[in-house]
Protein backbone atom coordinates (compact mmCIF):
# COMPACT_ATOMS: atom_id res chain seq x y z
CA UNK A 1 -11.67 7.02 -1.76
CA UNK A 2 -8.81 8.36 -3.71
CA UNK A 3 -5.76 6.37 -4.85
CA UNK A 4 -3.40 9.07 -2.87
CA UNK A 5 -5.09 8.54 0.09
CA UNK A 6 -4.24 4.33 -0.32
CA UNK A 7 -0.71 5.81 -0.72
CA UNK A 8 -0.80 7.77 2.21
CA UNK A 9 -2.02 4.90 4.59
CA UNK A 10 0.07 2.38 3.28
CA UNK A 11 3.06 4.71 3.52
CA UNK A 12 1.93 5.59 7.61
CA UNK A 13 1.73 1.54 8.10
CA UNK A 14 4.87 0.87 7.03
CA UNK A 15 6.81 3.97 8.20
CA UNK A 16 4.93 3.57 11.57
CA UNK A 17 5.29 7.62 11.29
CA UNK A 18 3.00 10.90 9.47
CA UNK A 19 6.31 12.47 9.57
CA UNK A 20 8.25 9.43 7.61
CA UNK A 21 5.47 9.06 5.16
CA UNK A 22 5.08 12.87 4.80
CA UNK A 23 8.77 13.00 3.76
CA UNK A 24 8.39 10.20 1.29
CA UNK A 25 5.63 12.27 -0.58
CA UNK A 26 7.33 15.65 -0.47
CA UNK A 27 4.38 16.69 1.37
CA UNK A 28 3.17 18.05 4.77
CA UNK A 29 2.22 16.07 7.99
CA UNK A 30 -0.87 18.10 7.80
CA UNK A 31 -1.72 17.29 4.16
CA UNK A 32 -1.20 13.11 5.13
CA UNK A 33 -2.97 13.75 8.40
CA UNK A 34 -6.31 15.41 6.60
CA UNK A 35 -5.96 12.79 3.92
CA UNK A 36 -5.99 9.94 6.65
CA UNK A 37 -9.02 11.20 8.33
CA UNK A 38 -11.38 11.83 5.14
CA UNK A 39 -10.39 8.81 4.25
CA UNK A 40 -11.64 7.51 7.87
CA UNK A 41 -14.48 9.16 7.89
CA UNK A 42 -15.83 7.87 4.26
CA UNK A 43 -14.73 4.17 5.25
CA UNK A 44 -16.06 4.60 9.07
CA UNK A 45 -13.52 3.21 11.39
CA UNK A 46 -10.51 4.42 12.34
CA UNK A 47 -7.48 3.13 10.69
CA UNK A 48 -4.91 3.59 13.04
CA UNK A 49 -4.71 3.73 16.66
CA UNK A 50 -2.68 7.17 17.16
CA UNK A 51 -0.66 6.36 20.13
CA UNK A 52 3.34 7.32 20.32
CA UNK A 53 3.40 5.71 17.02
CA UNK A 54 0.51 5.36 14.71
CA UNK A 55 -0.11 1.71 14.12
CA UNK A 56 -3.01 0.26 12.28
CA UNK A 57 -6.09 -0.89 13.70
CA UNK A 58 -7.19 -4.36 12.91
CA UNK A 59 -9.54 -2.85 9.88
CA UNK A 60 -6.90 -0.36 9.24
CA UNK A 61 -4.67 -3.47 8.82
CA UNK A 62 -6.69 -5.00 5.98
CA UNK A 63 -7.33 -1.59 4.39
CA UNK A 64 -3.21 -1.30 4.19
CA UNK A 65 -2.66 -4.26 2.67
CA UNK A 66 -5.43 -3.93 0.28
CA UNK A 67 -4.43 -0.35 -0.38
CA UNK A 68 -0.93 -1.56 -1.09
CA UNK A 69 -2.10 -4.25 -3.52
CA UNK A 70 -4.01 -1.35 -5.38
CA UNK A 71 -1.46 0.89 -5.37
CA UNK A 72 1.26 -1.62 -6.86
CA UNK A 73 -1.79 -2.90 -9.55
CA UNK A 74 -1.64 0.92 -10.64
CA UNK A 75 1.77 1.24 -11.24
């Protein structure tokens, strides 16, 4: 788990959007999309349910939160 992929998921849950959050980071959607799903894949659950707008899962909830916590302790 790296801190820029924290940064990445709490960005999606808050922008609701990869695009948003992309454009926040001055990167691509396809850079915070990979991110998102290594990240998934270390952790085991999906973190957000990718409908017309992604939106956290109940885990993928927790994980934002806490991500955001660790993010803001860092800085």
């Amino acid at each position: 788990m790296e801190l820029y992929q924290l940064k990445y998921v709490s960005s999606v849950a808050r922008c609701g959007s990869v695009a948003k959050a992309a454009d926040e980071f001055f990167v691509s959607r396809q850079a915070i999309s990979k991110a998102i799903r290594s990240l998934e894949q270390e952790v085991g659950f999906e973190i957000f349910d990718r409908d017309d707008k992604m939106r956290p899962t109940e885990s993928g909830e927790e994980l934002a939160g806490d991500g955001f916590a660790w993010v803001a302790a860092c800085f």
